[in-house]
Protein backbone atom coordinates (compact mmCIF):
# COMPACT_ATOMS: atom_id res chain seq x y z
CA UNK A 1 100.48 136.05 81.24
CA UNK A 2 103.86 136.57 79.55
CA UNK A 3 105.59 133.69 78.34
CA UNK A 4 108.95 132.71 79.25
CA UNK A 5 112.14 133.00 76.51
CA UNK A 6 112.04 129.62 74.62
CA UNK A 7 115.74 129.86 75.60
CA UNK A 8 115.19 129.53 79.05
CA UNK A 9 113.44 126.38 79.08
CA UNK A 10 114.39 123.22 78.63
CA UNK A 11 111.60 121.15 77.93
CA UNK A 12 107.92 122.76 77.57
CA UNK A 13 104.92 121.00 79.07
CA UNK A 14 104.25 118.99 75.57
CA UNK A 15 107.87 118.02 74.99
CA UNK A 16 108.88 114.46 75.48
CA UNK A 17 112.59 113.77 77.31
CA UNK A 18 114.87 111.21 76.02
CA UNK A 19 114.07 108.12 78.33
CA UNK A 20 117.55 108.47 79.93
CA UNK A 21 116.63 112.00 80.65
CA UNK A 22 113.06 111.57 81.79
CA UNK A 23 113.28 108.73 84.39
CA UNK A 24 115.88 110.83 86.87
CA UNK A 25 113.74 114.09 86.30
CA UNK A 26 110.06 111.86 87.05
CA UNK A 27 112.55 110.69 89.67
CA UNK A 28 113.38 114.30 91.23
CA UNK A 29 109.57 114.91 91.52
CA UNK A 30 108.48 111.88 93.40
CA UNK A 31 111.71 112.64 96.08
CA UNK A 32 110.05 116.29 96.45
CA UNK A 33 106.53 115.13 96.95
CA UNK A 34 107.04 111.71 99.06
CA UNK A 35 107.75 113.14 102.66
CA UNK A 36 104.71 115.32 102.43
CA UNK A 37 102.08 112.80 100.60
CA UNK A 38 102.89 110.16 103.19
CA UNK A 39 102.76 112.38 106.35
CA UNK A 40 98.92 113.11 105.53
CA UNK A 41 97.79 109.20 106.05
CA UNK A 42 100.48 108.66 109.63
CA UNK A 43 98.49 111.58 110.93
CA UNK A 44 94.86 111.06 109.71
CA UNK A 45 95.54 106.95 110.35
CA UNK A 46 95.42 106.06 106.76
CA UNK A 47 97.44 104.05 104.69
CA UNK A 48 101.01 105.48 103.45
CA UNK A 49 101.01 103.03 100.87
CA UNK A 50 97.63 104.02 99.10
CA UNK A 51 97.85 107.11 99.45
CA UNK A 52 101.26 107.12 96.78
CA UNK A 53 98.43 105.17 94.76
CA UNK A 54 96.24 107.23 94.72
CA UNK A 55 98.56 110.38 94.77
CA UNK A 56 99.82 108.67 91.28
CA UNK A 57 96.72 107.73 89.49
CA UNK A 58 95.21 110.71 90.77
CA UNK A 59 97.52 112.52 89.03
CA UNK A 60 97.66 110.58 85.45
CA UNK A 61 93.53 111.16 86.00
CA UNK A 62 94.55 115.03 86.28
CA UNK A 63 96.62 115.04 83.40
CA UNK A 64 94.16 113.02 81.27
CA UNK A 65 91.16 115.78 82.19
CA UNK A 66 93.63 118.60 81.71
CA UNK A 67 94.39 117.17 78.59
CA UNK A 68 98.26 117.03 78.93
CA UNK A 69 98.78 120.50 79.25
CA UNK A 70 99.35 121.21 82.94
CA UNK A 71 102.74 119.94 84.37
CA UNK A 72 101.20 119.65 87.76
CA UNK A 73 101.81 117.02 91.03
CA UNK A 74 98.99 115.91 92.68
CA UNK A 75 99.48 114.93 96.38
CA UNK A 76 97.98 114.40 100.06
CA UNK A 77 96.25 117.34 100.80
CA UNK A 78 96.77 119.10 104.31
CA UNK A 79 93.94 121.17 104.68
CA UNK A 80 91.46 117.93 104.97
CA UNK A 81 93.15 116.34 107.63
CA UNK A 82 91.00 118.15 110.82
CA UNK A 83 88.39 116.69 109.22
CA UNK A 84 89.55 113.36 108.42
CA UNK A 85 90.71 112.84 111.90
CA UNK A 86 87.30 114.29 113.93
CA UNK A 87 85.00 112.26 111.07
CA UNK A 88 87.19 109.30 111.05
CA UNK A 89 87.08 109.35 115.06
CA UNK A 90 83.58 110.34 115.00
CA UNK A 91 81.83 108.19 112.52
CA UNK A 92 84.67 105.90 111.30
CA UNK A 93 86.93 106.12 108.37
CA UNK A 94 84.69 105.17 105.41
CA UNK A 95 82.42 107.81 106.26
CA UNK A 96 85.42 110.11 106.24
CA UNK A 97 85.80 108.46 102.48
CA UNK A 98 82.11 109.90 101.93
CA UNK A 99 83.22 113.38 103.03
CA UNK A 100 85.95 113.22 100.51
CA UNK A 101 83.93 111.92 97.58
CA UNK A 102 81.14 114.58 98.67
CA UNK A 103 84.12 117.16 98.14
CA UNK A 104 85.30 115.89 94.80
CA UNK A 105 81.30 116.24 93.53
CA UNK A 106 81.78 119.61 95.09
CA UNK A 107 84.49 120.75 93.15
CA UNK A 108 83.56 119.10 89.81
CA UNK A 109 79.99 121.48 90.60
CA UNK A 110 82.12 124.41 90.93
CA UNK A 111 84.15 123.55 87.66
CA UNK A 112 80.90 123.27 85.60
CA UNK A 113 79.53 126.68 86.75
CA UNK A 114 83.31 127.92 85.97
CA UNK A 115 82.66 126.58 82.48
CA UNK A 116 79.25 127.72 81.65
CA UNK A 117 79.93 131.46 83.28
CA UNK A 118 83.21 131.86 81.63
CA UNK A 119 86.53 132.78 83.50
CA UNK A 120 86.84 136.48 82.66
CA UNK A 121 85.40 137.38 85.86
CA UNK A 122 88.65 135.86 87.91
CA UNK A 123 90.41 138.27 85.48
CA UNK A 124 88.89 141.18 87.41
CA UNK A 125 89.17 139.80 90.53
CA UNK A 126 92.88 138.60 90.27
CA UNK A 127 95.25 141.58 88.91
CA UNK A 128 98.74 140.96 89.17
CA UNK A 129 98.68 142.40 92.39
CA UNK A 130 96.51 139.98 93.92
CA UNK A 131 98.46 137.39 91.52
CA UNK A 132 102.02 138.17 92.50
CA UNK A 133 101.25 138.28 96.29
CA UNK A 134 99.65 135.18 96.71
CA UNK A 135 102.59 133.70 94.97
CA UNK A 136 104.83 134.88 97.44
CA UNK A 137 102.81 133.72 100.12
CA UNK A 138 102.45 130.04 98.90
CA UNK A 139 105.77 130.22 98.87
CA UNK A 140 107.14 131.89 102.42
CA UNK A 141 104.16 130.29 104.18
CA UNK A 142 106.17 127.02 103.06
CA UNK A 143 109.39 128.60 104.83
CA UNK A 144 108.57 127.45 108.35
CA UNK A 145 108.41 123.54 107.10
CA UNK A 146 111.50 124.00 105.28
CA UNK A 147 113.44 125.49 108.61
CA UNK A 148 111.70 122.81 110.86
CA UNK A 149 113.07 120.18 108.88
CA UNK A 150 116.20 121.80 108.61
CA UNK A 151 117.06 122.72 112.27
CA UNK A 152 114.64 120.71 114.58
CA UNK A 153 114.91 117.16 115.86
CA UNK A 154 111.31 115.09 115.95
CA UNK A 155 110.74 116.47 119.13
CA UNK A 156 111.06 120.06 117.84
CA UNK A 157 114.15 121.23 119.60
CA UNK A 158 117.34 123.12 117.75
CA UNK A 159 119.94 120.94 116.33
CA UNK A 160 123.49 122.27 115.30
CA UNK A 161 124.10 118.81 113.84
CA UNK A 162 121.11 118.86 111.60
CA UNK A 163 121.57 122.40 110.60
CA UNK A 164 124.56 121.53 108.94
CA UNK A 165 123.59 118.64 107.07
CA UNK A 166 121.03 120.54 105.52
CA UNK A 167 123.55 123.36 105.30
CA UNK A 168 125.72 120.66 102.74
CA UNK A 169 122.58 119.35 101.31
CA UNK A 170 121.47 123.51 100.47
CA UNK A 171 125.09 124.15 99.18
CA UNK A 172 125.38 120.70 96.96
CA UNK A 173 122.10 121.27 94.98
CA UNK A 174 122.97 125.09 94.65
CA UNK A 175 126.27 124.19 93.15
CA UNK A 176 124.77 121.76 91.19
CA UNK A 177 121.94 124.41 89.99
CA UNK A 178 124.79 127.37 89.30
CA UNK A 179 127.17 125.29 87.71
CA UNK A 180 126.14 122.35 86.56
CA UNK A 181 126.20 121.24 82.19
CA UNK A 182 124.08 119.58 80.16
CA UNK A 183 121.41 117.27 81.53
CA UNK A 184 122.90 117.88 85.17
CA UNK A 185 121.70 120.89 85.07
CA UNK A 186 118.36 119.84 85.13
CA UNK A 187 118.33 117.68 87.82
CA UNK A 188 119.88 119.77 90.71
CA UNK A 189 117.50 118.76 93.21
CA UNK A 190 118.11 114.89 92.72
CA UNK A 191 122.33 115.55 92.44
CA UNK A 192 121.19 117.57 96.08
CA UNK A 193 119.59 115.17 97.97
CA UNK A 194 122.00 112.74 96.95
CA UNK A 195 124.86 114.10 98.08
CA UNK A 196 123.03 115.22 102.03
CA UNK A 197 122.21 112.08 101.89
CA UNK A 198 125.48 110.53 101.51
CA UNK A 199 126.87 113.33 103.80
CA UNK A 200 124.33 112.12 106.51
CA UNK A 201 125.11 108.57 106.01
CA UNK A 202 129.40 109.18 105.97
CA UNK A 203 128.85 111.37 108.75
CA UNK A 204 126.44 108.81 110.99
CA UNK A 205 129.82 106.12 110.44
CA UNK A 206 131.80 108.43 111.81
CA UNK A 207 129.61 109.75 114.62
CA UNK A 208 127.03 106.86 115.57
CA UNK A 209 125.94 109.00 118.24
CA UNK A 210 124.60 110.85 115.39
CA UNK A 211 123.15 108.91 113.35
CA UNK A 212 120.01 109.96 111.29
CA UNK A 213 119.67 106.63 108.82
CA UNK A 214 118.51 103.74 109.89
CA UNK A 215 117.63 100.84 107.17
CA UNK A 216 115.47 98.89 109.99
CA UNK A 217 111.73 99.36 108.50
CA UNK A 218 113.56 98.51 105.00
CA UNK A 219 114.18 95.16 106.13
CA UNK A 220 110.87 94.61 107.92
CA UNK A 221 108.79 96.08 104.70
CA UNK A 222 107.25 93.74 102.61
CA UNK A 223 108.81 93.77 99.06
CA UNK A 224 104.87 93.21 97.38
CA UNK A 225 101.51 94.50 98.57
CA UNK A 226 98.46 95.94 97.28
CA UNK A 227 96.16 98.69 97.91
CA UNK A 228 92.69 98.14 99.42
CA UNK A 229 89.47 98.66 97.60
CA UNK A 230 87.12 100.29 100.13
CA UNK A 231 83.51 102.11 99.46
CA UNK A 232 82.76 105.45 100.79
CA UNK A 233 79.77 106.12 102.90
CA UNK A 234 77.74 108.87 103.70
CA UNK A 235 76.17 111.55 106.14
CA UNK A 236 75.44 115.03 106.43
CA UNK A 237 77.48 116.04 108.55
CA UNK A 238 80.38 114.30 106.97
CA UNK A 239 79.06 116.06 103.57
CA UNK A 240 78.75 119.27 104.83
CA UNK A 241 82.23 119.48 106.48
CA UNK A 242 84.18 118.34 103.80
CA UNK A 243 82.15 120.81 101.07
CA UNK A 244 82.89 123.90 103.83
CA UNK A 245 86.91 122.50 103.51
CA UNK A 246 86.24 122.63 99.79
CA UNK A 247 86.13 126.34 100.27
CA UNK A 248 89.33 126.42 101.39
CA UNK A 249 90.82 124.44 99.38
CA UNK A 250 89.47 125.75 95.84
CA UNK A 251 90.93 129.07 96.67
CA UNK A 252 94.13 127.21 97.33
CA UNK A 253 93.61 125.29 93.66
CA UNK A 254 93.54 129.61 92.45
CA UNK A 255 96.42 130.29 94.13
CA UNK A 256 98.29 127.03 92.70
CA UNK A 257 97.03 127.70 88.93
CA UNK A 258 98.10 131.07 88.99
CA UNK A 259 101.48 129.72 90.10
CA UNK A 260 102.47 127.13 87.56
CA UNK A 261 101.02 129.39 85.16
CA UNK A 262 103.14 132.23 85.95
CA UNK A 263 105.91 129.49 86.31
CA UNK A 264 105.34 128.02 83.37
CA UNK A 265 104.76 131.04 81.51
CA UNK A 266 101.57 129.69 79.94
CA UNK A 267 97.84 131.18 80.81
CA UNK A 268 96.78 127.95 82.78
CA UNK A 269 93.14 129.57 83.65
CA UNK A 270 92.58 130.42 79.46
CA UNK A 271 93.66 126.97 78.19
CA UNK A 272 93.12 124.11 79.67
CA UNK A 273 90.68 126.21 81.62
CA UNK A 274 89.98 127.19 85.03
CA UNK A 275 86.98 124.16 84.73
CA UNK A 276 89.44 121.76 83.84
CA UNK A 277 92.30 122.30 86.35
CA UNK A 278 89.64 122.24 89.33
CA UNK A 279 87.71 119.57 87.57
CA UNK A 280 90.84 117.23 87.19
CA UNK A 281 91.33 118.12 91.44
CA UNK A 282 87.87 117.55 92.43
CA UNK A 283 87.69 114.25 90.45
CA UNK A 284 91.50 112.71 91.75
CA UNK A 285 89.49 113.78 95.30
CA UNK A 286 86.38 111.27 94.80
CA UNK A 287 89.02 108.70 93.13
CA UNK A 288 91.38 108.08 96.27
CA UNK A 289 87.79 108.02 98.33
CA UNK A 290 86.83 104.76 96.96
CA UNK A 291 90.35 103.31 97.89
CA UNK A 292 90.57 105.35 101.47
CA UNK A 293 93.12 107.91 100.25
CA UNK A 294 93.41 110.86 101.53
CA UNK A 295 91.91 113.99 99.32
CA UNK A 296 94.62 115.13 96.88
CA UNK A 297 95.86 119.02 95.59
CA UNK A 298 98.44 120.43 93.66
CA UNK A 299 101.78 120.09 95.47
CA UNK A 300 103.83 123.31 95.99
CA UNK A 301 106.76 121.09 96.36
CA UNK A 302 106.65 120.27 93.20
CA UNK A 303 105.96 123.55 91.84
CA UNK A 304 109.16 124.27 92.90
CA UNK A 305 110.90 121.88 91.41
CA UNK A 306 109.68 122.83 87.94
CA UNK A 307 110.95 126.83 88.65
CA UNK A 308 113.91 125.89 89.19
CA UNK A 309 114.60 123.10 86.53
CA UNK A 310 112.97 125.16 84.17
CA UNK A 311 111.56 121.42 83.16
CA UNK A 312 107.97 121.60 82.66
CA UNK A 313 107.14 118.65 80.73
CA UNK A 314 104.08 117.13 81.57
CA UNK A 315 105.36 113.73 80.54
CA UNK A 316 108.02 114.17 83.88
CA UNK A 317 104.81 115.01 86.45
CA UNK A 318 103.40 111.70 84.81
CA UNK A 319 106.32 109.82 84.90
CA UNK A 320 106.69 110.72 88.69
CA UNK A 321 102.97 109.71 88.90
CA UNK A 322 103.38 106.46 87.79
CA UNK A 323 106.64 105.79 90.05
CA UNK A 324 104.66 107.08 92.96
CA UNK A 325 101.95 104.25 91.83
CA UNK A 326 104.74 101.52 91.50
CA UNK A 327 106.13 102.49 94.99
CA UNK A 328 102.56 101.39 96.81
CA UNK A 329 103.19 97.98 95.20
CA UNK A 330 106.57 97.88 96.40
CA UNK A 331 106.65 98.70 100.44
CA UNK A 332 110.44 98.15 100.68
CA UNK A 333 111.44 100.57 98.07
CA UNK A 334 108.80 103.44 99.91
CA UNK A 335 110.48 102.52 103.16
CA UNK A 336 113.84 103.18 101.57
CA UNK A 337 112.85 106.27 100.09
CA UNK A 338 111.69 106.97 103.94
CA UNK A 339 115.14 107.10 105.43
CA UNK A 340 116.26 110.18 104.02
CA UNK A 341 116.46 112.31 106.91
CA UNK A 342 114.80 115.14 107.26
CA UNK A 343 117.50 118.08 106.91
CA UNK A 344 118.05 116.65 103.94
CA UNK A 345 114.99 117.51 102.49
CA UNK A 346 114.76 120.75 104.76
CA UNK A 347 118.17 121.64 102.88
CA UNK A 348 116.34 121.20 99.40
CA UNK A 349 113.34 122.71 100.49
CA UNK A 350 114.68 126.07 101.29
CA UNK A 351 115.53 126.68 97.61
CA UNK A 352 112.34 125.01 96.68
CA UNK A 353 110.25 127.26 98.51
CA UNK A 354 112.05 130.61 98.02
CA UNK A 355 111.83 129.60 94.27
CA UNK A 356 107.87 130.22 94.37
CA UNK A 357 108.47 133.02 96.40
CA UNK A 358 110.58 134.58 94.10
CA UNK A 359 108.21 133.61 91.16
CA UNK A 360 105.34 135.91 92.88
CA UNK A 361 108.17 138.36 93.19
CA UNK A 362 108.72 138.10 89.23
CA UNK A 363 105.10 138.41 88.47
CA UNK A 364 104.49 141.99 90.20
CA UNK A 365 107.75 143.11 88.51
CA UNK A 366 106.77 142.02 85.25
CA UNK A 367 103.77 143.49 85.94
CA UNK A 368 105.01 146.69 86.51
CA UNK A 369 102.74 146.71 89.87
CA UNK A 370 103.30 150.27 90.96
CA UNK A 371 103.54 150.73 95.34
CA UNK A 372 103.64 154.08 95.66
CA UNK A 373 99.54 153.20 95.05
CA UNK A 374 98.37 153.31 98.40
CA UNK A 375 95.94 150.99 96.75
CA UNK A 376 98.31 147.88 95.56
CA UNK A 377 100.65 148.50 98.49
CA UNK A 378 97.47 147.92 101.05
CA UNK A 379 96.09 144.59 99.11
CA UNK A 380 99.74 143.32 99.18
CA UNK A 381 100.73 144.45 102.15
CA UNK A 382 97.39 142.90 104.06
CA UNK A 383 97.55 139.62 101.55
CA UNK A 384 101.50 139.05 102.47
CA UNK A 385 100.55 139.21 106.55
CA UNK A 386 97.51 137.40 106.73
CA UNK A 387 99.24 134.77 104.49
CA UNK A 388 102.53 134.66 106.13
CA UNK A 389 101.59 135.28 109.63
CA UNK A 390 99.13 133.05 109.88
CA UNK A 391 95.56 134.42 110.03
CA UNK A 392 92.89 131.95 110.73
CA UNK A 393 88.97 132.60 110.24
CA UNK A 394 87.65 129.21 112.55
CA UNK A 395 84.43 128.77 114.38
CA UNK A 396 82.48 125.83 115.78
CA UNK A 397 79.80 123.45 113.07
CA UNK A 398 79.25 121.31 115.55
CA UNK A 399 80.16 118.73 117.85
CA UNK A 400 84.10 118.48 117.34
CA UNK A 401 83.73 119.77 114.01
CA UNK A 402 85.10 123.36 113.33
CA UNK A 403 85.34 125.00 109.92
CA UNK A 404 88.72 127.10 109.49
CA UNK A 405 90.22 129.22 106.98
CA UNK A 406 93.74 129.70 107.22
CA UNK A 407 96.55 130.66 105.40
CA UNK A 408 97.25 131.04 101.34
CA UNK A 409 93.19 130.34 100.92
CA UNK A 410 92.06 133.12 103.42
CA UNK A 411 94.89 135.60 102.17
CA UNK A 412 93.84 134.71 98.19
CA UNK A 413 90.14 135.10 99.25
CA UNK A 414 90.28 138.96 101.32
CA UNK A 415 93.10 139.67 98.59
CA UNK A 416 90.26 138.96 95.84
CA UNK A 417 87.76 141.37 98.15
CA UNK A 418 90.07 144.17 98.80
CA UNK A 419 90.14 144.10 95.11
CA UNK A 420 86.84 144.17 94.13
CA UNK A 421 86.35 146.64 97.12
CA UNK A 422 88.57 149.00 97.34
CA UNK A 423 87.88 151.76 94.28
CA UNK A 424 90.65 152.19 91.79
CA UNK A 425 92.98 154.92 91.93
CA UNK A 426 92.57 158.00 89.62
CA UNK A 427 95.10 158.77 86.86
C-alpha cells in the first residue's frame, strides 16, 4: 500500500501533538463517535453511560495490543444489536453479556490462526479491486444515516428547516476545511459542528416554534456516577448466535483495516498485523461484556475524521478514548454533548462519509484498476450493489433468533469469492 506524501500529513500515527493541539483534535473524535456509540445501548436497553466506558477503555486496550500503531476508534457496534435485543429478551441481559464475551474468544481464535497461517493469503484474496470497492461501500452505505439525520425529523418525515441547518453546518466545516491556517485547519469538523450548533441554537431564539436544543436532561443528569460491574453468563444458544454475528462482523474488521490503511497510507494488515488489529477487537468485545457494554468495532465515523484532517496520530484516537471514559463518570457533560441536534451532525457527516468513499475511489486509481476488464468491472460492479443497495443473506437459527448478513460484510465476503472464482484475464 502506497504511502501518503510526508507533506500531506500533519501528524503520523506515532507523532505526539502539542497538548494545546491534541485536546481539541481527541475532542473532534469523541463529537464524531458519541451519537452513534450511545444509540447502540437506548436500543438494545443498555446503559449509555457504560457503554462510552467501555467504548474508551476498549479502545486504549486496542491501542495497547496494536502496539500504538493503528489510529483507530473503537465504538458500539451495530451489527450485534438483533442479537442483544432477542437474547436479552429471551434469556436476560447477562446472558446477552455471555454472547458477547463468547464473540470476543471468537475473534481472538480467529486472530491466532491469522498469526500462525500468515496473512499473504488475504493478499490474494483482496486485490485492489476488491480493496477499493469495499471502501466505497463503507462509505456510501453510511450516506443514508448522514441524509436521515440531515433532512428527517424523529419521526422520519422531510424537514426544510433541518435541511438547512445541516446545509450551514456542511458549508461552515467545508470552509473551515478549504480555507482554514495553521492548527484550524486540522480541526474542521470541531470549527463545523460548532458553528450548526450555534446556528441551531440563534435560530431556535428566534423561531421557538423551531427549536431543536433543549438543555432539560442537562439539568436532570447527575454530575457523578459510575459504571456497573456485571458478570457474563452463558448458553449455547447465546454462544452460537453471537460467534455466527462474529462472521459478520470480522469481515467488517477487513473492510475497516483496509480502510485506515489505505487512509493512513501505512500497510495495517503487514505491521501491526492482521492478528493484532482483530485481536485488539475481539478482546475490547469480551472487556465491555463483563461491565454490560455493548460489543465494540472500528468506527467509520471516525475514519473519516482522520481522511480528512489528515491527523492520524494515535495519541488523538487515545486521547478521545480517554474523554469518552471521563464522560461515563460525568452524566451531565454526556447529556450536554446529547443536545446537539441531529442535522448538525447529519451536516458533518455528509463530508465524513463521502471522505471514505472517495478514499476507495483513490485506492482503485492508484491502483491503476483497469474496467474495460470485464473481470474487475463485474467484482466492482456486483460488490458496489450488494453493498450499497442493501443485500441481505438472513435465515431462521431458531426460536426468534435469525442469523443475517448484510451490507459492507456480505459485499467484502462475495467480493473476496468472485475473486478467487472468477479466472484471471489473459494478457
Amino acid at each position: 500500500m502506497a504511502n501518503h506524501p510526508s507533506s500531506f500529513v500533519k501528524y503520523g500515527p506515532a507523532d505526539k501533538p502539542p497538548l494545546g493541539q491534541w485536546i481539541p483534535l481527541s475532542i473532534q473524535h469523541v463529537f464524531a463517535m458519541f451519537g452513534a456509540t450511545i444509540l447502540v445501548p437506548i436500543l438494545t436497553g443498555l446503559n449509555p453511560s457504560t457503554a462510552l466506558f467501555t467504548a474508551g477503555t476498549g479502545t486504549l486496550l486496542y491501542i495497547l495490543i496494536t502496539g500504538a500503531k493503528v489510529p483507530a476508534f473503537l465504538g458500539s457496534s451495530f451489527a450485534f444489536i438483533p442479537a442483544l435485543i432477542a437474547i436479552s429478551s429471551s434469556y436476560g441481559v447477562a446472558y446477552a453479556m455471555g454472547g458477547a464475551f463468547v464473540s470476543g474468544l471468537f475473534y481472538t481464535l480467529v486472530a491466532f490462526i491469522i498469526k500462525k497461517s500468515g496473512y499473504a493469503w488475504l493478499n490474494k484474496a483482496l486485490p485492489p479491486v476488491v480493496i477499493g470497492s469495499v471502501i466505497v461501500v463503507i462509505g456510501l452505505n453510511l450516506a443514508p444515516t448522514a441524509m436521515g439525520m440531515a433532512m428527517n425529523d424523529a419521526n422520519g418525515n422531510y424537514n426544510l428547516y433541518l435541511l438547512a441547518v445541516a446545509a450551514v453546518t456542511l458549508a461552515l466545516t467545508i470552509v473551515a476545511n478549504i480555507f482554514s491556517k495553521g492548527f484550524f485547519s486540522i480541526i474542521p469538523i470541531l470549527l463545523g459542528l460548532l458553528g450548526g450548533y450555534f446556528f441551531a441554537l440563534i435560530l431556535g431564539f428566534i423561531f421557538p416554534q423551531h427549536a431543536l436544543i433543549s438543555f432539560a436532561a442537562v439539568k436532570e443528569a447527575a454530575w457523578f456516577g459510575l459504571p456497573t460491574f456485571a458478570l457474563p453468563k452463558f448458553n449455547v444458544v447465546a454462544a452460537v448466535t453471537f460467534i455466527v454475528v462474529s462472521l459478520a462482523t470480522i469481515c467488517e474488521h477487513l473492510g475497516d483495516t483496509l480502510t485506515i490503511s489505505k487512509v493512513v497510507g501505512k500497510d495495517f494488515y503487514k505491521d501491526p498485523g492482521l492478528d493484532r488489529t482483530l485481536a485488539g477487537d475481539g478482546l475490547a468485545t469480551l472487556w465491555a461484556s463483563f461491565w454490560g457494554g455493548p460489543p465494540n468495532t472500528t468506527y467509520g465515523e471516525n475514519i473519516g475524521v482522520l481522511a480528512l484532517t489528515r491527523v492520524y496520530s494515535v495519541w488523538v484516537t487515545g486521547g478521545a478514548a480517554v474523554v469518552a471514559m471521563l464522560l461515563s463518570f460525568f452524566p451531565k457533560f454526556g447529556a450536554l454533548i446529547q443536545t446537539i441536534p441531529n442535522p448538525v451532525l447529519g451536516g458533518i457527516s455528509m463530508l465524513l462519509f463521502g471522505t471514505i468513499a472517495s478514499s476507495g475511489l483513490r485506492t482503485l486509481v492508484d491502483a491503476g484498476v483497469n474496467y474495460e476488464d470485464k473481470r474487475n468491472l463485474t467484482i466492482s460492479s456486483v460488490i458496489l450493489v450488494i453493498g450499497i443497495g442493501g443485500g441481505t443473506l438472513s435465515f431462521a437459527m431458531g426460536k426468534d433468533l435469525t442469523f443475517t448478513l448484510a451490507g459492507v460484510a456480505l459485499a467484502t465476503l462475495v467480493g473476496i469469492l468472485l475473486n478467487l472464482v472468477l479466472p484471471k484475464t489473459k494478457e
